[in-house]
Protein backbone atom coordinates (compact mmCIF):
# COMPACT_ATOMS: atom_id res chain seq x y z
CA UNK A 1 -57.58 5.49 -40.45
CA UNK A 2 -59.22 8.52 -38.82
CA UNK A 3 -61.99 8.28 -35.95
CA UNK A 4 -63.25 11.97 -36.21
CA UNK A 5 -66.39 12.44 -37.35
CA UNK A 6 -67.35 15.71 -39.18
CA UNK A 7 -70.92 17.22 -38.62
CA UNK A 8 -72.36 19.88 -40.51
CA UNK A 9 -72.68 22.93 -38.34
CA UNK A 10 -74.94 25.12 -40.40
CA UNK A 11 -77.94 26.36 -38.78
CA UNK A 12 -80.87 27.71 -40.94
CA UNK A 13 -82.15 31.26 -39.70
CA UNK A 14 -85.19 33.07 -40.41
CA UNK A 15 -84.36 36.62 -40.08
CA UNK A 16 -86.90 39.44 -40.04
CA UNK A 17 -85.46 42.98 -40.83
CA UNK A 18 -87.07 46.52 -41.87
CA UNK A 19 -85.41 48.91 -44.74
CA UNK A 20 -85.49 52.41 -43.80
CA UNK A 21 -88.07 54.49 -45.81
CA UNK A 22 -86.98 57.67 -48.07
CA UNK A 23 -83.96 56.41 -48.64
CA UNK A 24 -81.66 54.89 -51.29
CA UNK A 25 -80.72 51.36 -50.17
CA UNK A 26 -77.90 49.65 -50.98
CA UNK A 27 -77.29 46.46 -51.57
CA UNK A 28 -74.27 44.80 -51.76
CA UNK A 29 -75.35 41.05 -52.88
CA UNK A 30 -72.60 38.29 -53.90
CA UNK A 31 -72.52 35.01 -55.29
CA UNK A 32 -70.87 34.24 -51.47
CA UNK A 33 -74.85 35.33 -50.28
CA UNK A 34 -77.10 32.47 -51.34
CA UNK A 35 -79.77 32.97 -49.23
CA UNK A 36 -83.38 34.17 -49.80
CA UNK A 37 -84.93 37.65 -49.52
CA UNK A 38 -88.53 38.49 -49.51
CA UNK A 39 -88.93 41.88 -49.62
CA UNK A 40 -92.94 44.07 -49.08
CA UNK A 41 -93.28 47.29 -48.20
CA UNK A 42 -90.47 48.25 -46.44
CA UNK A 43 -90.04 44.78 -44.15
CA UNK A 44 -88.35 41.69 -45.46
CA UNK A 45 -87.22 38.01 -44.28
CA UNK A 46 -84.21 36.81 -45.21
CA UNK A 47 -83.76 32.55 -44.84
CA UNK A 48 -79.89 32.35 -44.02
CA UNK A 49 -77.70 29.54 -43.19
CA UNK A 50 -75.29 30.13 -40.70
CA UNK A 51 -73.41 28.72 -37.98
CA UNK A 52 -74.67 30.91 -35.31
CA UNK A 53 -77.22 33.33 -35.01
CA UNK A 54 -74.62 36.76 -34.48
CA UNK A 55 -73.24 35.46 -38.26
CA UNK A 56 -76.40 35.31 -40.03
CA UNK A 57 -77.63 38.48 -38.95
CA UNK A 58 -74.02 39.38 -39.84
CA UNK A 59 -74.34 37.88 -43.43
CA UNK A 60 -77.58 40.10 -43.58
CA UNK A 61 -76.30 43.30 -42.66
CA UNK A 62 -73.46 43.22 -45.05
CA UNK A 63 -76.10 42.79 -48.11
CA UNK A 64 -77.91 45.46 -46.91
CA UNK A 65 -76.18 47.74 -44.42
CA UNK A 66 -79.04 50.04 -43.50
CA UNK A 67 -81.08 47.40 -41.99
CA UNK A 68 -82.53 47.13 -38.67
CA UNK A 69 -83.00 43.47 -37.70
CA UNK A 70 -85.92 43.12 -35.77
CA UNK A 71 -85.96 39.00 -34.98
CA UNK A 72 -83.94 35.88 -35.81
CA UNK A 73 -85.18 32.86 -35.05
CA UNK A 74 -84.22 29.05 -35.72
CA UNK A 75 -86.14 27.62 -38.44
């Protein structure tokens, strides 16, 4: 018999980005990156779950590396 109790950790983040304009973007989406995009005129939001907010932003940039992250807040 165990007495540790396991929580889930996961945070949901609401992370607001811009894309750069005149540029190809790249974007390197996986089946690992189930989280939500929304995407207009150059600015997006991405809904992540994360454990922290330096990983979601993380977990953002690697989808699309030329990002500039302009807020992530706690949802």
């Amino acid at each position: 018999m165990t007495n540790v109790i396991e929580f889930d950790r996961k945070i949901d983040f609401k992370v607001l980005f811009t894309l750069p304009t005149g540029k190809v973007l790249q974007l390197n989406k996986t089946a690992e990156d189930d989280f939500d995009i929304e995407i207009s005129g150059g600015n997006g939001v991405a809904y992540i779950s994360a454990n922290g907010k330096l990983i979601a932003e993380s977990r953002l940039q690697r989808v699309f590396p030329s990002a500039e992250i302009i807020e992530t807040t706690v949802l």
